[in-house]
PDB file of N, CA and C in Angstrom:
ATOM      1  N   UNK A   1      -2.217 -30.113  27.146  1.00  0.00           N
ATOM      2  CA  UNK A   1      -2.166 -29.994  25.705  1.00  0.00           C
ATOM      3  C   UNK A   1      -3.345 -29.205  25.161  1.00  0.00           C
ATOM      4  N   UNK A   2      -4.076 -29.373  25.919  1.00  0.00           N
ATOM      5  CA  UNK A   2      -5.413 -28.591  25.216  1.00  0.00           C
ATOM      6  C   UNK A   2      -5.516 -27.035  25.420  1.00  0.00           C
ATOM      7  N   UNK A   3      -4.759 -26.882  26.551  1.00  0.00           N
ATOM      8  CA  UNK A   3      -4.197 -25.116  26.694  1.00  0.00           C
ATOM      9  C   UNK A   3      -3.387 -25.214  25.161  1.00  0.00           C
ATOM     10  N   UNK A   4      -2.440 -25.729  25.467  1.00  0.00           N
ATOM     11  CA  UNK A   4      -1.501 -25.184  24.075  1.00  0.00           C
ATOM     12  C   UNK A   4      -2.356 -25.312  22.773  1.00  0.00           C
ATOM     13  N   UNK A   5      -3.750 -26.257  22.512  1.00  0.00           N
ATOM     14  CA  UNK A   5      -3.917 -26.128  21.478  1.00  0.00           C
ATOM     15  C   UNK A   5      -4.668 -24.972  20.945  1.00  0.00           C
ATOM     16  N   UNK A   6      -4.989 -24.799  22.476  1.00  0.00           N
ATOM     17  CA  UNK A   6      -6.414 -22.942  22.553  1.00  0.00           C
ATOM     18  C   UNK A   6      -5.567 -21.917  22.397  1.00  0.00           C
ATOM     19  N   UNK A   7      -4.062 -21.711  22.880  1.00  0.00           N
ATOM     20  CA  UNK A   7      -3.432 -21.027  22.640  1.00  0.00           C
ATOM     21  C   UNK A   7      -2.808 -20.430  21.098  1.00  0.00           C
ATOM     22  N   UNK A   8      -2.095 -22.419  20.938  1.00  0.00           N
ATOM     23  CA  UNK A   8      -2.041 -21.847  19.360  1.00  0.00           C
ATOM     24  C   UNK A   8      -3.447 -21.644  18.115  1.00  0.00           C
ATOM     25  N   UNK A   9      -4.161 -21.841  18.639  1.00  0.00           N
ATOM     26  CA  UNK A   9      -5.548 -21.528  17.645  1.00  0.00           C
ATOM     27  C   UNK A   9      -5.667 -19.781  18.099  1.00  0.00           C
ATOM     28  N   UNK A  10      -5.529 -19.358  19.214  1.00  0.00           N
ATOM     29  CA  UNK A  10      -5.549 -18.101  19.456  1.00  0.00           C
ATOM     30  C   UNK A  10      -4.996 -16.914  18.867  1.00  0.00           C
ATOM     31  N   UNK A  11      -3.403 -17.575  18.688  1.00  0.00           N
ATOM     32  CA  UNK A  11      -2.376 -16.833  17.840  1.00  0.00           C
ATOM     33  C   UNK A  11      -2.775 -16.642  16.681  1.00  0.00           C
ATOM     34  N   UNK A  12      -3.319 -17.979  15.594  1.00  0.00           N
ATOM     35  CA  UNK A  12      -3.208 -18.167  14.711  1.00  0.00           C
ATOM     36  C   UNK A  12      -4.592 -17.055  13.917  1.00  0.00           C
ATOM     37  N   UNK A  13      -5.469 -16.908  14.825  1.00  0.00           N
ATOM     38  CA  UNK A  13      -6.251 -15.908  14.221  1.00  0.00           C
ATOM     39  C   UNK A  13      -6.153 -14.971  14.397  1.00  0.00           C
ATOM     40  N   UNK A  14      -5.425 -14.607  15.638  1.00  0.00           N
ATOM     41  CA  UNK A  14      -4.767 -13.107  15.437  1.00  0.00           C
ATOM     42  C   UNK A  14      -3.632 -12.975  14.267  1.00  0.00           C
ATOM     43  N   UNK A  15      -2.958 -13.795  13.733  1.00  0.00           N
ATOM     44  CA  UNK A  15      -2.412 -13.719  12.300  1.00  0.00           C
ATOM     45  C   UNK A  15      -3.571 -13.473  11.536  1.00  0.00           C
ATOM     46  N   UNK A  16      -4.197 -14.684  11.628  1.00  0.00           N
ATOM     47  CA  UNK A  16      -5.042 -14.209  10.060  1.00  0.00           C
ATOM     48  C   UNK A  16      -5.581 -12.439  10.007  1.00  0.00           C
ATOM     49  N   UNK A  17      -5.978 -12.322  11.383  1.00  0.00           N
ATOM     50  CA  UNK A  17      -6.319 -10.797  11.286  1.00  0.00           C
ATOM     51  C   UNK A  17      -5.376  -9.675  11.065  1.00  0.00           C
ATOM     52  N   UNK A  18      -4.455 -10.096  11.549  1.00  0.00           N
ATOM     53  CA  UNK A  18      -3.293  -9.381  11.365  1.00  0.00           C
ATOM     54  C   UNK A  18      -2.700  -9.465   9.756  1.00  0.00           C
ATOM     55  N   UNK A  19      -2.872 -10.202   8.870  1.00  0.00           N
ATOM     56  CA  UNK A  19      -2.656 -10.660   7.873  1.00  0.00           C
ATOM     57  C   UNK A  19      -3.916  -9.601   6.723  1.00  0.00           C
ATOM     58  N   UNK A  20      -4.688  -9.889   7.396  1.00  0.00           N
ATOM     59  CA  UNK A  20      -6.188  -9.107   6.730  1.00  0.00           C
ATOM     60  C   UNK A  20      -6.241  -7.691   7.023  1.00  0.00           C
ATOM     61  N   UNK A  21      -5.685  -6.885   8.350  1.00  0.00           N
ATOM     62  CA  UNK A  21      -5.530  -5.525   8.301  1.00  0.00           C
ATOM     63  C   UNK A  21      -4.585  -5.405   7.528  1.00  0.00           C
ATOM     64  N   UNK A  22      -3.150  -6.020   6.969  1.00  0.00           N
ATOM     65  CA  UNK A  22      -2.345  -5.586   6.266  1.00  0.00           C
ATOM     66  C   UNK A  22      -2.474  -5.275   5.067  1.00  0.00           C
ATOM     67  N   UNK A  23      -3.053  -6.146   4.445  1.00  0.00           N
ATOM     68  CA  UNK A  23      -3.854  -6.317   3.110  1.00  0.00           C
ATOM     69  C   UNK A  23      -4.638  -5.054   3.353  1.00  0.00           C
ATOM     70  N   UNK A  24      -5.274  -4.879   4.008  1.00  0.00           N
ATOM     71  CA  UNK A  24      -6.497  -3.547   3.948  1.00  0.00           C
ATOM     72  C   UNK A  24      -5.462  -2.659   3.710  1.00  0.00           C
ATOM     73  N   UNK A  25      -4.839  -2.684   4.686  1.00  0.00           N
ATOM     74  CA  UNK A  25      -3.856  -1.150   4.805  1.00  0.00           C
ATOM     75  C   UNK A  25      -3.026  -0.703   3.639  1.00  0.00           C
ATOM     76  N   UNK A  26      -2.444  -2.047   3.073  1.00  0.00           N
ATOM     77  CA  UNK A  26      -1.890  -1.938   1.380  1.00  0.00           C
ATOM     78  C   UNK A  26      -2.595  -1.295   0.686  1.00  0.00           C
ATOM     79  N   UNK A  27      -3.917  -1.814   0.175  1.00  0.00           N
ATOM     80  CA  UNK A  27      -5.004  -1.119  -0.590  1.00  0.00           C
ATOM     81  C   UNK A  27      -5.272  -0.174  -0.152  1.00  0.00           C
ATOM     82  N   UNK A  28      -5.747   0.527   1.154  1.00  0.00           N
ATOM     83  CA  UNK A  28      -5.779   1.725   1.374  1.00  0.00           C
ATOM     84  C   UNK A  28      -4.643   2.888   1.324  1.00  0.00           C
ATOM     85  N   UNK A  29      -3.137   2.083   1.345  1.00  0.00           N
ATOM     86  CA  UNK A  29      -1.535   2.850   1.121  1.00  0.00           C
ATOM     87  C   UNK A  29      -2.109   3.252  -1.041  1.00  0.00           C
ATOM     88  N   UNK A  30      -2.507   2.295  -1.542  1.00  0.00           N
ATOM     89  CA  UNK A  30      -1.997   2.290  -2.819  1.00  0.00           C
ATOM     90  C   UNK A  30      -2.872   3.160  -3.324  1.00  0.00           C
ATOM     91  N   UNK A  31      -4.456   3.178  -2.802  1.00  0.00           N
ATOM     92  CA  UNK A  31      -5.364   4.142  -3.246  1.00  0.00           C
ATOM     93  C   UNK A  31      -5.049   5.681  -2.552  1.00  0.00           C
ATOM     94  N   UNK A  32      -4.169   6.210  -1.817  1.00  0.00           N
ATOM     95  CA  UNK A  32      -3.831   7.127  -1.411  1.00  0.00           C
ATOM     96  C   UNK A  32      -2.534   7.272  -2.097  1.00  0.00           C
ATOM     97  N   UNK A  33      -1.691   7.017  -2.288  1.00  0.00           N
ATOM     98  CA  UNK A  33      -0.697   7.490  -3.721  1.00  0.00           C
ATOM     99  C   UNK A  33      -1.090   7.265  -4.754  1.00  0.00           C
ATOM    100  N   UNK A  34      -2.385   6.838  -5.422  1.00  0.00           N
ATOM    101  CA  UNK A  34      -3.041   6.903  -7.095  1.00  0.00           C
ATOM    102  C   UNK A  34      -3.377   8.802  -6.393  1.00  0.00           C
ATOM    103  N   UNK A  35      -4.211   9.220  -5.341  1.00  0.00           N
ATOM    104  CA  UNK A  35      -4.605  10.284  -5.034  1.00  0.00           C
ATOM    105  C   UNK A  35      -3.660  11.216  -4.891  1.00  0.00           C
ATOM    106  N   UNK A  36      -2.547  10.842  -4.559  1.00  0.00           N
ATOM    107  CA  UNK A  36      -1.381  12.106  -4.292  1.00  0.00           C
ATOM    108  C   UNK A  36      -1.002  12.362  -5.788  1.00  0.00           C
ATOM    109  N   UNK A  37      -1.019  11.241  -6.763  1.00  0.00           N
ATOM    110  CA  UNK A  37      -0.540  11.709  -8.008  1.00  0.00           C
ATOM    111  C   UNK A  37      -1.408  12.083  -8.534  1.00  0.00           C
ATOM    112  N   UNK A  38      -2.477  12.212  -8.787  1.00  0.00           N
ATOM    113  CA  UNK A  38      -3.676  12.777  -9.158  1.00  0.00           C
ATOM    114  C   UNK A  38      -3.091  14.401  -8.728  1.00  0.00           C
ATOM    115  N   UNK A  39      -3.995  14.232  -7.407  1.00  0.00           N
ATOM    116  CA  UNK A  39      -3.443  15.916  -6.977  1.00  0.00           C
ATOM    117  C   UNK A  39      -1.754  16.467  -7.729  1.00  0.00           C
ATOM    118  N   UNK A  40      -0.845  15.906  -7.916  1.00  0.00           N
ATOM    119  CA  UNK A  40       0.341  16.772  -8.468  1.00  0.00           C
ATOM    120  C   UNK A  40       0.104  16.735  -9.600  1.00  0.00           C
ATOM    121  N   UNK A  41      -0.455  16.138 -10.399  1.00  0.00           N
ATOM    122  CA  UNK A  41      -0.860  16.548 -11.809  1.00  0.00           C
ATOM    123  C   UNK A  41      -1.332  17.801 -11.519  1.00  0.00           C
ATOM    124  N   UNK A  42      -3.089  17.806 -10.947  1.00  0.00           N
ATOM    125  CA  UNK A  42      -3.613  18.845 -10.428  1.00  0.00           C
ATOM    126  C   UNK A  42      -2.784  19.970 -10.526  1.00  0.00           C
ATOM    127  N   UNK A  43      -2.182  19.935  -9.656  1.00  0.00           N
ATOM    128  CA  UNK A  43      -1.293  21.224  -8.717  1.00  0.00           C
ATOM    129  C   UNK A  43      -0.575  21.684 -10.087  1.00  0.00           C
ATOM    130  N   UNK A  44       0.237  20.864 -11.101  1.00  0.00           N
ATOM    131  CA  UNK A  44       1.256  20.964 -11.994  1.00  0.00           C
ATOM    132  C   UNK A  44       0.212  22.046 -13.067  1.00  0.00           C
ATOM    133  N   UNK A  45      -0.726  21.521 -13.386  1.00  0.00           N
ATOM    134  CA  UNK A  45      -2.016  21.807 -14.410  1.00  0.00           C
ATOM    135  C   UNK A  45      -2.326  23.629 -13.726  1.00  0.00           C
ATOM    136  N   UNK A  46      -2.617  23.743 -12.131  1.00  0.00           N
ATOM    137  CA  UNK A  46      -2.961  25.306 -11.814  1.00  0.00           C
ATOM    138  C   UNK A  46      -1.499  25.673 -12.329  1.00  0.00           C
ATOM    139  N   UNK A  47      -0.062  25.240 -12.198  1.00  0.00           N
ATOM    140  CA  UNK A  47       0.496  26.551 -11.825  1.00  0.00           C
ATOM    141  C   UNK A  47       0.710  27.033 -13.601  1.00  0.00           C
ATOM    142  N   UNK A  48       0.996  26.144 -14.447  1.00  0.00           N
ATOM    143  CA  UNK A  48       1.066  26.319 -15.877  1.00  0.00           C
ATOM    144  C   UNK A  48      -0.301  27.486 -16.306  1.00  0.00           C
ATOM    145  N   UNK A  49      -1.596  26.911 -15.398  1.00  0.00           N
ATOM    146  CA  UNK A  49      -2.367  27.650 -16.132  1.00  0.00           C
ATOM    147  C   UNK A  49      -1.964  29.471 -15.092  1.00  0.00           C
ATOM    148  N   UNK A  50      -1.564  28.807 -14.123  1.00  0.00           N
ATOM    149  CA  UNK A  50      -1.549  30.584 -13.681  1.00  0.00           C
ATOM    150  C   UNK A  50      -0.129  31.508 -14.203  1.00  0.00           C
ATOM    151  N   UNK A  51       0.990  30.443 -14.225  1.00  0.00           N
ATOM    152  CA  UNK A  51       1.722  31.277 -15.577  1.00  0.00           C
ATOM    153  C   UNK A  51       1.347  31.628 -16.854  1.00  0.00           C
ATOM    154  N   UNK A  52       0.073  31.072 -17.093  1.00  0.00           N
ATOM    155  CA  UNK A  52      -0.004  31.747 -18.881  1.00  0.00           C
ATOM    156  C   UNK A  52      -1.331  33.161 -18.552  1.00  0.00           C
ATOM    157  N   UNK A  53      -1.780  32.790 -17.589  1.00  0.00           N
ATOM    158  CA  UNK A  53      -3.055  34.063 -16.728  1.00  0.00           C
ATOM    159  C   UNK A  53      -2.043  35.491 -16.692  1.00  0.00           C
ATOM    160  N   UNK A  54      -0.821  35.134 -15.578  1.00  0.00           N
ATOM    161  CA  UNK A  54       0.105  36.057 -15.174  1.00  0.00           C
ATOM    162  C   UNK A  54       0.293  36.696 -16.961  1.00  0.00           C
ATOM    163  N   UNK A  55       1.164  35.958 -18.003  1.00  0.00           N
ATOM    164  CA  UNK A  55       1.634  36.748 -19.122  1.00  0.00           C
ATOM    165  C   UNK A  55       0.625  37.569 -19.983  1.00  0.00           C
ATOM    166  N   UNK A  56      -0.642  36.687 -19.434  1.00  0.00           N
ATOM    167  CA  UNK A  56      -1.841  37.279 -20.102  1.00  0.00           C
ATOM    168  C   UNK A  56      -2.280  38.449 -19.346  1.00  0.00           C
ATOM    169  N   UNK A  57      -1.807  38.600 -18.031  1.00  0.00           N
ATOM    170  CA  UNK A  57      -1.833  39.582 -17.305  1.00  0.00           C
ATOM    171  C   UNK A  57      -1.229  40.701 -17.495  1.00  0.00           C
ATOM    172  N   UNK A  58       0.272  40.671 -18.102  1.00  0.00           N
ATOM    173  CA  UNK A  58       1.193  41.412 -18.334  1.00  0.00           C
ATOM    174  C   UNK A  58       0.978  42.142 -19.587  1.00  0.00           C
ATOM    175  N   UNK A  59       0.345  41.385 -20.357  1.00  0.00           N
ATOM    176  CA  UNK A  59       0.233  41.854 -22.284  1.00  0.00           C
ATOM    177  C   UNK A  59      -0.700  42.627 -21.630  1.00  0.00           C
ATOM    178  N   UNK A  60      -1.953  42.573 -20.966  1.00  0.00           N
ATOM    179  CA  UNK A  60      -2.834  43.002 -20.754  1.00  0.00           C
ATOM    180  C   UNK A  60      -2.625  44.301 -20.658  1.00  0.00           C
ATOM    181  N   UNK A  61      -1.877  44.724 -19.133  1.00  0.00           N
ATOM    182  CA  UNK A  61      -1.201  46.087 -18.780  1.00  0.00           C
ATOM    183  C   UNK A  61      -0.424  46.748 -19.444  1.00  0.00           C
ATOM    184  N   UNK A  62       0.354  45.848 -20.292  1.00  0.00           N
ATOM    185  CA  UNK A  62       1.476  46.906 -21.120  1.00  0.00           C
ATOM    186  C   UNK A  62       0.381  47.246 -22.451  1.00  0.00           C
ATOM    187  N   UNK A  63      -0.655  46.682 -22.913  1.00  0.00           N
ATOM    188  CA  UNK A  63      -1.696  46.834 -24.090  1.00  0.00           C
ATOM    189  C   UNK A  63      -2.333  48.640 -22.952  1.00  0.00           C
ATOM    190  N   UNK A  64      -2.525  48.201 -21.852  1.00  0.00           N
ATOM    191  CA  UNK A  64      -3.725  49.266 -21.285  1.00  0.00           C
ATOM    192  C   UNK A  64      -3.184  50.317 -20.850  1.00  0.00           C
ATOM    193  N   UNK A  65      -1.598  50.530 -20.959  1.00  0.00           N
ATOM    194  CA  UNK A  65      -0.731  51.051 -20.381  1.00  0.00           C
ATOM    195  C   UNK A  65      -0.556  51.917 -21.578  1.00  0.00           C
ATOM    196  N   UNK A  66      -0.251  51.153 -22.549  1.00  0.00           N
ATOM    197  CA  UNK A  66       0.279  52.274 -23.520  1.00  0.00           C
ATOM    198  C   UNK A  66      -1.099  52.709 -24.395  1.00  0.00           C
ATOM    199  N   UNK A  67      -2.393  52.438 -23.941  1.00  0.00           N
ATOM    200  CA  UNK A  67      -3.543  52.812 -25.112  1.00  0.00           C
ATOM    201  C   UNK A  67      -3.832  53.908 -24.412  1.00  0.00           C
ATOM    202  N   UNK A  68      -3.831  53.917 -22.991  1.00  0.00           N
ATOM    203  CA  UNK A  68      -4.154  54.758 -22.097  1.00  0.00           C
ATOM    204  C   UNK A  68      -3.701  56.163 -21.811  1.00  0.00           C
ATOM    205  N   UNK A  69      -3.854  57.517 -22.713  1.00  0.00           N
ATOM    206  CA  UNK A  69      -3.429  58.384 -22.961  1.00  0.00           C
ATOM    207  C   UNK A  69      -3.070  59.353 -21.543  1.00  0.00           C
ATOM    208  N   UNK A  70      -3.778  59.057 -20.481  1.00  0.00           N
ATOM    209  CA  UNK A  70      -3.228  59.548 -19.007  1.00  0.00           C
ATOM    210  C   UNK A  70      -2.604  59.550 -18.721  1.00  0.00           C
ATOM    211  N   UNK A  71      -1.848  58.270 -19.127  1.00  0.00           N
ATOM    212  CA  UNK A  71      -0.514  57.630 -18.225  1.00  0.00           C
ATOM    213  C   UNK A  71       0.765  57.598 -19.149  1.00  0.00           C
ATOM    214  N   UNK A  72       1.048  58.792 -19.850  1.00  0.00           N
ATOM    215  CA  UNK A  72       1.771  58.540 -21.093  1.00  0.00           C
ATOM    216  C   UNK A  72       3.243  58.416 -19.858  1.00  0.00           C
ATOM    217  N   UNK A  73       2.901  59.076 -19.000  1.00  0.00           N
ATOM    218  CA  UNK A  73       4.783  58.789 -18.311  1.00  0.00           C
ATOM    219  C   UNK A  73       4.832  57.351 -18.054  1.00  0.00           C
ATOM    220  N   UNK A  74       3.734  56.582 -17.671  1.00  0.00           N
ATOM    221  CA  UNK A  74       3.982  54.780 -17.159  1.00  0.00           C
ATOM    222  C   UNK A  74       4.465  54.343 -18.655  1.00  0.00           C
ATOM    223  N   UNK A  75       3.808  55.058 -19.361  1.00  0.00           N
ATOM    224  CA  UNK A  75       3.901  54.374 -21.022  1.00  0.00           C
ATOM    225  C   UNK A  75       4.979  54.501 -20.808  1.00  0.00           C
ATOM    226  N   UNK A  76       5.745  55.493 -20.819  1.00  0.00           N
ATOM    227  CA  UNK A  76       7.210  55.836 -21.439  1.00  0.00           C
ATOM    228  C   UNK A  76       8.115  54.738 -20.878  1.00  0.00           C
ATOM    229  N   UNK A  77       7.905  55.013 -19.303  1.00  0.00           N
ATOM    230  CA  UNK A  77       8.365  53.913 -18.619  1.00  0.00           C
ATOM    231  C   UNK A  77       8.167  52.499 -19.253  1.00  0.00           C
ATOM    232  N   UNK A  78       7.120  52.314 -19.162  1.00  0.00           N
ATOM    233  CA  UNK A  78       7.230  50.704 -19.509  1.00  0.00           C
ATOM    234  C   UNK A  78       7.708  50.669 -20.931  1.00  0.00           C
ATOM    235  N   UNK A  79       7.828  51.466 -21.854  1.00  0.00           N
ATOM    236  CA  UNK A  79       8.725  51.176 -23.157  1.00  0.00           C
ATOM    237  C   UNK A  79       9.837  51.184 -22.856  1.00  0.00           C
ATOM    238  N   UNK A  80      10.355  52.168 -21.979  1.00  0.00           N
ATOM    239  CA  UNK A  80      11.787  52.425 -22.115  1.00  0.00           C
ATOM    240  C   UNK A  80      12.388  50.572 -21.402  1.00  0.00           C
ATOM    241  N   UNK A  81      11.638  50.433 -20.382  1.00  0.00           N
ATOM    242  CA  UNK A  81      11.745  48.895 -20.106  1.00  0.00           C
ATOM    243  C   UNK A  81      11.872  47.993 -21.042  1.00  0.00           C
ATOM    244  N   UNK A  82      10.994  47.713 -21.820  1.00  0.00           N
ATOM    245  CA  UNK A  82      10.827  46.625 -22.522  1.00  0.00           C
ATOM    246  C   UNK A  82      12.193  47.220 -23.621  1.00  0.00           C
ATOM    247  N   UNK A  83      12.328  48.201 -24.358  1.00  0.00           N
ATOM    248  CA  UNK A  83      13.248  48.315 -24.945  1.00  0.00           C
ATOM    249  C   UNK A  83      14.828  47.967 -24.146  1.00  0.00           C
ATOM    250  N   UNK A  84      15.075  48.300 -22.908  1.00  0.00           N
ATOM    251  CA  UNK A  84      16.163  48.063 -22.082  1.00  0.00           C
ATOM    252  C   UNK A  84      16.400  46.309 -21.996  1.00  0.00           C
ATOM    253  N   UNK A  85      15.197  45.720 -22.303  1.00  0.00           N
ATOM    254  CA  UNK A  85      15.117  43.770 -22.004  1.00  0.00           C
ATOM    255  C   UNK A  85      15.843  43.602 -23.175  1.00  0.00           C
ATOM    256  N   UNK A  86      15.452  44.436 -24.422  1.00  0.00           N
ATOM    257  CA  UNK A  86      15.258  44.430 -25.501  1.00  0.00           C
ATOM    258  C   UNK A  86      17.142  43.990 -26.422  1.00  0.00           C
ATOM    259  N   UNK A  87      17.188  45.801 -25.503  1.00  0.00           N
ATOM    260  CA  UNK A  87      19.023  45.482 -25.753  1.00  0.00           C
ATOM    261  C   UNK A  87      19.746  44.162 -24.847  1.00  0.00           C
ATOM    262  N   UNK A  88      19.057  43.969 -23.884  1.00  0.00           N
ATOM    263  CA  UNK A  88      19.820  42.568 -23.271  1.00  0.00           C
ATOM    264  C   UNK A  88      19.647  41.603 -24.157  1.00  0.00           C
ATOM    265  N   UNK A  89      18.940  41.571 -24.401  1.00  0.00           N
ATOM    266  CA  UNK A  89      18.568  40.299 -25.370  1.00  0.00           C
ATOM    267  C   UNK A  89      19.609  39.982 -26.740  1.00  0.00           C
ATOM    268  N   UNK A  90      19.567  41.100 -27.082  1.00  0.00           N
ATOM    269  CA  UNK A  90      20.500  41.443 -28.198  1.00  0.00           C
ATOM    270  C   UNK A  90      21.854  41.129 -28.150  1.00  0.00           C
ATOM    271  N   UNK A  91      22.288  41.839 -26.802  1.00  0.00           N
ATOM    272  CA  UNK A  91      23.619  41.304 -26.072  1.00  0.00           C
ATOM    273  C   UNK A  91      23.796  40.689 -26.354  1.00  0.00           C
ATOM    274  N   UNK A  92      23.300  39.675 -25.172  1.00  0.00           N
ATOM    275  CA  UNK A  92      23.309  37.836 -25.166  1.00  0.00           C
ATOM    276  C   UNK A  92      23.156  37.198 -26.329  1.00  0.00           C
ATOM    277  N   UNK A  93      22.504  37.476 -27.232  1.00  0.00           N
ATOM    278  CA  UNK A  93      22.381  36.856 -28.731  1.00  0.00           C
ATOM    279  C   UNK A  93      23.977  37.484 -29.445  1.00  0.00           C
ATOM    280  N   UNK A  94      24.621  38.975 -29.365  1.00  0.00           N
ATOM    281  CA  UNK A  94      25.816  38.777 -29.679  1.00  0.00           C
ATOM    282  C   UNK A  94      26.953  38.489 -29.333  1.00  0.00           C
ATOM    283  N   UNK A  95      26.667  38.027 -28.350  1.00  0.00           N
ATOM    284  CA  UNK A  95      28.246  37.112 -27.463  1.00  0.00           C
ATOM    285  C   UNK A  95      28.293  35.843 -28.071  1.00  0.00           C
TER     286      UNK A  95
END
């Protein structure tokens, strides 16, 4: 009997430990998805800001494009573009 009682006292603290890494491991699971959502905010926050960089990019070139008296053929080009979006737009607004 005294084997079985060393035995089950044996088990029983390998539960409790087993019981106590789980618990750790929870808290360490839960503080690592507060961190993953953190980061996709993050991530969500660059790409918004690098889409408004990019349009700010674009005004930029079509501003430097057409001030830029060298390049009057890109100018032309890029008007004749923006006017060509221009009539799509129009389209689609008269259908």
């Amino acid at each position: 009997m005294a084997d079985t009682s060393g035995i089950v006292s044996g088990i029983e603290q390998k539960i409790y430990r087993l019981i106590g890494k789980h618990r750790q491991t929870l808290a360490e699971n839960e503080k690592f998805c507060e961190e993953i959502r953190e980061l996709k905010l993050t991530v969500e926050e660059q790409r918004k800001k690098i889409e408004e960089l990019e349009k700010k990019l674009n005004i930029l070139k079509t501003t430097g494009t057409l001030t830029n008296r060298e390049d009057s053929a890109a100018a032309r080009a890029k008007v004749a573009d923006l006017l060509r979006e221009i009539d799509k737009c129009i389209g689609l607004l008269n259908v």
